[in-house]
PDB file of N, CA and C in Angstrom:
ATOM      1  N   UNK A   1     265.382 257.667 183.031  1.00  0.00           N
ATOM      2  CA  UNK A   1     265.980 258.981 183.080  1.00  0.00           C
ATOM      3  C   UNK A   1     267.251 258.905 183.926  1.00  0.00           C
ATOM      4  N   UNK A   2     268.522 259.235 183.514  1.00  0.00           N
ATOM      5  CA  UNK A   2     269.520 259.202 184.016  1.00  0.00           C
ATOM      6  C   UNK A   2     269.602 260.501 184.940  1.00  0.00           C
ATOM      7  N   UNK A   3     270.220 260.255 186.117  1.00  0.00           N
ATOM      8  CA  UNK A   3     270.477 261.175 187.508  1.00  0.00           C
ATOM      9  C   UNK A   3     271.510 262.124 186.824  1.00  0.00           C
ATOM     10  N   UNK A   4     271.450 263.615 187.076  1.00  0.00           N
ATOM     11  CA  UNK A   4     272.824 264.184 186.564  1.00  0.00           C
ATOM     12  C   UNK A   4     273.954 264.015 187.397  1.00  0.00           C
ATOM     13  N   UNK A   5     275.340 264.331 186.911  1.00  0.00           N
ATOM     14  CA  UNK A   5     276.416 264.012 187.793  1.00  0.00           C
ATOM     15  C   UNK A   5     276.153 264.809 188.737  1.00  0.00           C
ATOM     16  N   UNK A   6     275.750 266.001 189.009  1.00  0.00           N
ATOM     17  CA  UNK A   6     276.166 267.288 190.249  1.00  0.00           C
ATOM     18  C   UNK A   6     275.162 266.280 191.196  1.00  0.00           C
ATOM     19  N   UNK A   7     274.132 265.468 190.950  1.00  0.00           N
ATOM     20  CA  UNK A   7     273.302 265.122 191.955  1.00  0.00           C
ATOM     21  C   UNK A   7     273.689 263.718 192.491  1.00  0.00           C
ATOM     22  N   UNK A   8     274.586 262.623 191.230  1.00  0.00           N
ATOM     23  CA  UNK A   8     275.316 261.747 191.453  1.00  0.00           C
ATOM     24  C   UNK A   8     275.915 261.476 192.374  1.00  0.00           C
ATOM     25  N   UNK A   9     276.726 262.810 192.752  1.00  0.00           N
ATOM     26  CA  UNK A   9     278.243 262.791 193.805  1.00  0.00           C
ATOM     27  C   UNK A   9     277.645 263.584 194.724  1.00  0.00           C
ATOM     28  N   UNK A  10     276.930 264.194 194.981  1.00  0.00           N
ATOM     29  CA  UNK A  10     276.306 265.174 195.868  1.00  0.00           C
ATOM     30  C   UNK A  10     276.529 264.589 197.342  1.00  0.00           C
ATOM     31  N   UNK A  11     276.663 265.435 198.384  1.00  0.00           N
ATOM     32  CA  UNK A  11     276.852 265.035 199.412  1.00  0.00           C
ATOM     33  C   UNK A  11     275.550 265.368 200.294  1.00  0.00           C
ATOM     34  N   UNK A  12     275.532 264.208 201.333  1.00  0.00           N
ATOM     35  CA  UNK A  12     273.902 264.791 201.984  1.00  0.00           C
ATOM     36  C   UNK A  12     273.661 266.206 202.213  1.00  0.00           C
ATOM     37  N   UNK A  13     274.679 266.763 202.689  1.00  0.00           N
ATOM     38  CA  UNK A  13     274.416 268.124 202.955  1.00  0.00           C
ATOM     39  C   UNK A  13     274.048 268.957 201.804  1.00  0.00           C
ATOM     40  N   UNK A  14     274.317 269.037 200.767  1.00  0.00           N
ATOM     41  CA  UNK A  14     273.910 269.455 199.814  1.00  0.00           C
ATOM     42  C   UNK A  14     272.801 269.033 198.882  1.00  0.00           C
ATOM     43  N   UNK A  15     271.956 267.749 199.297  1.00  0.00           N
ATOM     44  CA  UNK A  15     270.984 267.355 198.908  1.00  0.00           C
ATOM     45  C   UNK A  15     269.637 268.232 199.812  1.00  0.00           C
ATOM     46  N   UNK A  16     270.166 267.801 201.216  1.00  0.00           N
ATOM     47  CA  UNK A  16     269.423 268.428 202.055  1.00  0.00           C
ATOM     48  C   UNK A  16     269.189 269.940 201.763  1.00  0.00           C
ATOM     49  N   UNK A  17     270.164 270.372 201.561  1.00  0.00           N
ATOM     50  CA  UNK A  17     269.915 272.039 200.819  1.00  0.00           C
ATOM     51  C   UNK A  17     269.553 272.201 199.822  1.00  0.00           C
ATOM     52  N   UNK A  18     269.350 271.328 198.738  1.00  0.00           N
ATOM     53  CA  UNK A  18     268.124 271.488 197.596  1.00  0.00           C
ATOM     54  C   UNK A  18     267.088 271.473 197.927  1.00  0.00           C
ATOM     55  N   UNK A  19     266.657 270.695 198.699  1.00  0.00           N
ATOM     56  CA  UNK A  19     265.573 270.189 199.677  1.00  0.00           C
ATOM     57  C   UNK A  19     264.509 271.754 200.047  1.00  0.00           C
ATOM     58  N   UNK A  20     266.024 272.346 200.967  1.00  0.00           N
ATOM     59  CA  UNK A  20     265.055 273.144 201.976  1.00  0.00           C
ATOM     60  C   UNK A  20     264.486 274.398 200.870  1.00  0.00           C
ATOM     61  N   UNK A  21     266.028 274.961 199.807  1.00  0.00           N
ATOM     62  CA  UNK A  21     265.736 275.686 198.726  1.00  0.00           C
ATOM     63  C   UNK A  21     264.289 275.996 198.219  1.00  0.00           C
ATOM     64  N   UNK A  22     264.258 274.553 198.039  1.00  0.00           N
ATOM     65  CA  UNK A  22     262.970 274.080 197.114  1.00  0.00           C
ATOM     66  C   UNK A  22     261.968 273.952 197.988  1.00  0.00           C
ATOM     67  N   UNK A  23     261.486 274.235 199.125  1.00  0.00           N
ATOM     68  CA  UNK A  23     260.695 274.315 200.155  1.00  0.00           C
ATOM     69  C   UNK A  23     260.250 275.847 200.396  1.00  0.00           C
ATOM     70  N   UNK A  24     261.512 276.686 200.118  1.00  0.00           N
ATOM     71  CA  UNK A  24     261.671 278.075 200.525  1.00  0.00           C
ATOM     72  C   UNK A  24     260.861 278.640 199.269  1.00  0.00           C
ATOM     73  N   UNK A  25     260.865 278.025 198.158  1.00  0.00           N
ATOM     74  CA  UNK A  25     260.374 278.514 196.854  1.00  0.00           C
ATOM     75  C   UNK A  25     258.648 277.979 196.801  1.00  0.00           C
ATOM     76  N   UNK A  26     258.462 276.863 197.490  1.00  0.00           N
ATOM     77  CA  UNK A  26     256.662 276.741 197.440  1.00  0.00           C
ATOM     78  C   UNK A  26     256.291 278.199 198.702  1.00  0.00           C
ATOM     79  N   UNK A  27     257.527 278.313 199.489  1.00  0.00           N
ATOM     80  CA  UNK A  27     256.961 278.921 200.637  1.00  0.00           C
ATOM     81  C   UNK A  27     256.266 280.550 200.225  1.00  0.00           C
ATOM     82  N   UNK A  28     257.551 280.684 199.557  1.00  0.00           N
ATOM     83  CA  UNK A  28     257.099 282.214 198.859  1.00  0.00           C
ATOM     84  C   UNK A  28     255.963 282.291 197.340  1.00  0.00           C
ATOM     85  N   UNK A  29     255.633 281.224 196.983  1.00  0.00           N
ATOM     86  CA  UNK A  29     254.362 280.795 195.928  1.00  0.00           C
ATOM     87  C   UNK A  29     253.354 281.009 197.382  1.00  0.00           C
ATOM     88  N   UNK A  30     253.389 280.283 198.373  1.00  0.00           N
ATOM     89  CA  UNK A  30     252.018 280.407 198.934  1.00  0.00           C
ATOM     90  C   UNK A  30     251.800 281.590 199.623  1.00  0.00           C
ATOM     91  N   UNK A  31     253.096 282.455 200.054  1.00  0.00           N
ATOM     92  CA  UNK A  31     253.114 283.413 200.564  1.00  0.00           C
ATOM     93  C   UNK A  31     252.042 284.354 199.462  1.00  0.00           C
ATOM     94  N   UNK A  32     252.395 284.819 198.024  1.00  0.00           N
ATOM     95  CA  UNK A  32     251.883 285.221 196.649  1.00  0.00           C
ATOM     96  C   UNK A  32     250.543 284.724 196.623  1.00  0.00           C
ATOM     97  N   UNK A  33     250.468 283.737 197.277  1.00  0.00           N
ATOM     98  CA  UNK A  33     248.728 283.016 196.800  1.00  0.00           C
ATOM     99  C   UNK A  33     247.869 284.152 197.804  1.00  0.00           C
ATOM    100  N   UNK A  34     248.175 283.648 199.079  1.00  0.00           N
ATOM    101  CA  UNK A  34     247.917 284.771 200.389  1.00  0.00           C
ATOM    102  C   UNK A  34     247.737 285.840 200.078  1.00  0.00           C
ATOM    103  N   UNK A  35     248.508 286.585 199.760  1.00  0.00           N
ATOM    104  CA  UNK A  35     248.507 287.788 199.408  1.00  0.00           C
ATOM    105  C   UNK A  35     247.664 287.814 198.527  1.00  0.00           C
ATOM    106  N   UNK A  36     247.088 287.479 197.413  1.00  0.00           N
ATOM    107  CA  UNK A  36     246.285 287.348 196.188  1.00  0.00           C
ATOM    108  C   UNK A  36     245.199 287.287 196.762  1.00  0.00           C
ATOM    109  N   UNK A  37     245.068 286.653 197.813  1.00  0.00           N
ATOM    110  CA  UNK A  37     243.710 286.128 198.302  1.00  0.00           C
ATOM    111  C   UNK A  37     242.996 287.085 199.163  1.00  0.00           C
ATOM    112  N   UNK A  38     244.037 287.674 199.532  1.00  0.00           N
ATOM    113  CA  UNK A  38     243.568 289.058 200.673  1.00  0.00           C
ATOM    114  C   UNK A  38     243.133 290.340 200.022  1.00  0.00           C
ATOM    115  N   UNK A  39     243.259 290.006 198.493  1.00  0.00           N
ATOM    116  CA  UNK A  39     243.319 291.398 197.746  1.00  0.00           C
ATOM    117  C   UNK A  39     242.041 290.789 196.872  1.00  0.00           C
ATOM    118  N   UNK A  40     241.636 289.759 197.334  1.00  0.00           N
ATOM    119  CA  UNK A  40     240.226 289.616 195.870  1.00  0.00           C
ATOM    120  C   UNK A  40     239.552 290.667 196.003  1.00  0.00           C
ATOM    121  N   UNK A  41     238.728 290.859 194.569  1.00  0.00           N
ATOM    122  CA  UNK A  41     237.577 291.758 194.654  1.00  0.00           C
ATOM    123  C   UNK A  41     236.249 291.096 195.273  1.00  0.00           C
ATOM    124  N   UNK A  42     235.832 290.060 194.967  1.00  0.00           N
ATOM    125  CA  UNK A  42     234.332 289.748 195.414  1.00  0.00           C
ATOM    126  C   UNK A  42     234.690 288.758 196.836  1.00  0.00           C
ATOM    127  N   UNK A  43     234.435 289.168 197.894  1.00  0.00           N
ATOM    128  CA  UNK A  43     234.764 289.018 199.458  1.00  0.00           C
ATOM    129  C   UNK A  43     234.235 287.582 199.210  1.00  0.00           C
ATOM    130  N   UNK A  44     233.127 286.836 198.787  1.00  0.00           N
ATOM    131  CA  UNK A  44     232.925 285.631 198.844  1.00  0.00           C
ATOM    132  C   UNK A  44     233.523 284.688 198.005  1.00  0.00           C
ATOM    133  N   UNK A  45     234.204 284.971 197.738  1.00  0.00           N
ATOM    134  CA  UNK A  45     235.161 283.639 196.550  1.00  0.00           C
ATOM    135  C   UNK A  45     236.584 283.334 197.674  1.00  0.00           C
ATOM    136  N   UNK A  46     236.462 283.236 198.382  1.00  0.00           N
ATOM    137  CA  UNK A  46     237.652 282.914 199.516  1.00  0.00           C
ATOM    138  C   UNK A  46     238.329 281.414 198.688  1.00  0.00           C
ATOM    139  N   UNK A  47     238.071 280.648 198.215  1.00  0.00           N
ATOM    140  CA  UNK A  47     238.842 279.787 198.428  1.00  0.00           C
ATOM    141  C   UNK A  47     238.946 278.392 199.496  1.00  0.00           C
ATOM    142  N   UNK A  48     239.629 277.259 199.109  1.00  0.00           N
ATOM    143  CA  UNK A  48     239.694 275.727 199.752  1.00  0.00           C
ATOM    144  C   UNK A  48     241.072 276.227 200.400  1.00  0.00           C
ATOM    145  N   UNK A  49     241.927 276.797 199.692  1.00  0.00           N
ATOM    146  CA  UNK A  49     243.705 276.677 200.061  1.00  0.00           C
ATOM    147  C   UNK A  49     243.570 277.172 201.067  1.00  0.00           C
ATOM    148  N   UNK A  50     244.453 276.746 202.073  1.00  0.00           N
ATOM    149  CA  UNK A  50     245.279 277.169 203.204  1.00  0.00           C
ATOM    150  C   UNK A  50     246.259 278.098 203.008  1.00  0.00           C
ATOM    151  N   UNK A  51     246.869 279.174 202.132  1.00  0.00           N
ATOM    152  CA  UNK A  51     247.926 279.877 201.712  1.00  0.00           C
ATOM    153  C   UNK A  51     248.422 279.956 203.095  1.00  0.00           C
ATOM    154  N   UNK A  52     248.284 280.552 204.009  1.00  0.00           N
ATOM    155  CA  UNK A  52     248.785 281.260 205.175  1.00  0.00           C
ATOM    156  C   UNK A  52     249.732 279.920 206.011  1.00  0.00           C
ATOM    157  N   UNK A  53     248.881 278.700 205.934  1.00  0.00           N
ATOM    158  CA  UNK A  53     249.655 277.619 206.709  1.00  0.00           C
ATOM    159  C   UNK A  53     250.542 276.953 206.044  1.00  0.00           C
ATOM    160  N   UNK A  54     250.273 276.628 204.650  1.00  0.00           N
ATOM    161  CA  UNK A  54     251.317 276.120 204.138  1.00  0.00           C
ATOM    162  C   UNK A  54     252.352 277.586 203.992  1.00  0.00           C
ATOM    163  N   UNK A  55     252.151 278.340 203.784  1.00  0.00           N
ATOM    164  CA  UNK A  55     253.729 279.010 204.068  1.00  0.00           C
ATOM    165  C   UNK A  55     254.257 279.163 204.905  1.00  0.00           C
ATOM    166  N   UNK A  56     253.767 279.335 206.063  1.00  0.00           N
ATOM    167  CA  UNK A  56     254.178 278.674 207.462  1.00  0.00           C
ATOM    168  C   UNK A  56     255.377 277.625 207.627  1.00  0.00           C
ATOM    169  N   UNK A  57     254.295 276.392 207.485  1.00  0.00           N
ATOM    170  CA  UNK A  57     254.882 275.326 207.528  1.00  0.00           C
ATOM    171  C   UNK A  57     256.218 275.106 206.638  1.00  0.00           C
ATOM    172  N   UNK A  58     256.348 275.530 205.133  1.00  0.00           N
ATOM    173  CA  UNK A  58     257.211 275.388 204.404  1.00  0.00           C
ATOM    174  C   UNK A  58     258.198 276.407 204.424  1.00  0.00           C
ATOM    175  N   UNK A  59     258.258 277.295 205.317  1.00  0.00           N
ATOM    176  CA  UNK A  59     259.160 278.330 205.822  1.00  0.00           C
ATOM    177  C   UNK A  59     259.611 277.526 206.775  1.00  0.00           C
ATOM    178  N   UNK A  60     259.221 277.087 207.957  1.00  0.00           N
ATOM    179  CA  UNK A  60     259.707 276.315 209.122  1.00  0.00           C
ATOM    180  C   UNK A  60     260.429 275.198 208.663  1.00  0.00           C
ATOM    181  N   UNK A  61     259.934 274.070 207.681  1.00  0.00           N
ATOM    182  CA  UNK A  61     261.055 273.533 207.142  1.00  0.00           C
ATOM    183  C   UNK A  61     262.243 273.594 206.657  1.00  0.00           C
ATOM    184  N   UNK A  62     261.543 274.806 205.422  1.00  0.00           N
ATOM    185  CA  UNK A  62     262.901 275.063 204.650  1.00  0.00           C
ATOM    186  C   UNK A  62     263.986 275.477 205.141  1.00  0.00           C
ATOM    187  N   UNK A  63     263.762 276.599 206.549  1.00  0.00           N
ATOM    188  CA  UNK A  63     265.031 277.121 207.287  1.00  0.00           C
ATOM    189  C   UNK A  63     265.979 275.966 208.565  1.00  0.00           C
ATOM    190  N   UNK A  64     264.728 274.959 208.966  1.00  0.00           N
ATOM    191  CA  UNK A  64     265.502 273.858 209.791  1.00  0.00           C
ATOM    192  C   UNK A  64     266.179 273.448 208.878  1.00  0.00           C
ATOM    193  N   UNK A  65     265.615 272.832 207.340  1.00  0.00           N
ATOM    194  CA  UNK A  65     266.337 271.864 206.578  1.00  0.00           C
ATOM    195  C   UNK A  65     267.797 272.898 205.971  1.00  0.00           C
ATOM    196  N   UNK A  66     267.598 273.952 205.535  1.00  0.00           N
ATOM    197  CA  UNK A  66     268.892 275.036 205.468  1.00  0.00           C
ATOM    198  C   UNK A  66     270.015 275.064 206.727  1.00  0.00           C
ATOM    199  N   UNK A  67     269.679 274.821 207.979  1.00  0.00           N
ATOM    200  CA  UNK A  67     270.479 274.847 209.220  1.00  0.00           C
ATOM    201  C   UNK A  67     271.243 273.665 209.063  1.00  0.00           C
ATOM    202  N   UNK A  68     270.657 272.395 208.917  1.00  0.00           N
ATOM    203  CA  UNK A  68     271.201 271.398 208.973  1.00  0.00           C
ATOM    204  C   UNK A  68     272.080 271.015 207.916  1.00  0.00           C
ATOM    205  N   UNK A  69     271.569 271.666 206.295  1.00  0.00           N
ATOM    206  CA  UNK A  69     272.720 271.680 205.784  1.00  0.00           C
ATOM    207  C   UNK A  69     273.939 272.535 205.916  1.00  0.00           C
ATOM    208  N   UNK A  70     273.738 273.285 206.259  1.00  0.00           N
ATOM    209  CA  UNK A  70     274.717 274.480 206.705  1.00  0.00           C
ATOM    210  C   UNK A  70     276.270 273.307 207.916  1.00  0.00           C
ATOM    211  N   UNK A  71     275.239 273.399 208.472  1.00  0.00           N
ATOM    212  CA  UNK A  71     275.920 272.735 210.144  1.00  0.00           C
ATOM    213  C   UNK A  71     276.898 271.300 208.716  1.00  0.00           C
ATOM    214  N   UNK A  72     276.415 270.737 207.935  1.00  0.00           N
ATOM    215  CA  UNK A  72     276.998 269.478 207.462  1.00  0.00           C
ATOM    216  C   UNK A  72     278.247 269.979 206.190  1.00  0.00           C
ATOM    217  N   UNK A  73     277.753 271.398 205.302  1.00  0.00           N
ATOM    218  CA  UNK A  73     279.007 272.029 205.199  1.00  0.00           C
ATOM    219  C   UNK A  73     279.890 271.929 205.901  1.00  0.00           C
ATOM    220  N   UNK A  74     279.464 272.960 207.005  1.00  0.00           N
ATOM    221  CA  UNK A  74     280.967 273.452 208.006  1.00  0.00           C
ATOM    222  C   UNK A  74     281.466 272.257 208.741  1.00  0.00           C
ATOM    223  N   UNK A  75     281.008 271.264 208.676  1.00  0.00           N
ATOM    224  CA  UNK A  75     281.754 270.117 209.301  1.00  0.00           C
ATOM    225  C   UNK A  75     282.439 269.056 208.372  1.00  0.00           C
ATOM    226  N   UNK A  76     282.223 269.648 207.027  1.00  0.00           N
ATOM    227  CA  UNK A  76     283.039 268.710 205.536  1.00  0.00           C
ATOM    228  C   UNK A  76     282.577 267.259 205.425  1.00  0.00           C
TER     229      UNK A  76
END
């Protein structure tokens, strides 16, 4: 499978910001799971997933990994 050009020439900073993007987007899926989970009808079907921590966690990434691309923009 060939790499596309936009990802070819890409500069770290802008890799890194696909990165966090795409971190920010599981974050708000698990955020949706959470929420789903708090609203079941039968109180005993809880569930294995962690919703609450992994969105956590993938919020805390995604916005360090967003800073750092940011900071690698503004410095060209």
């Amino acid at each position: 499978m060939k790499e596309p050009p936009f990802l070819l020439f890409a500069s770290d900073a802008t890799l890194v910001g696909l990165i966090s993007g795409a971190l920010l987007i599981v974050a708000v899926v698990a955020a949706l799971g959470e929420r789903r989970r708090k609203k079941r009808r039968d109180i005993d079907a809880v569930g294995w997933m962690p919703w609450a921590t992994l969105s956590v966690a993938a919020t805390f990434a995604g916005f360090t990994l967003l800073a750092v691309a940011v900071m690698g923009w503004l410095r060209g």
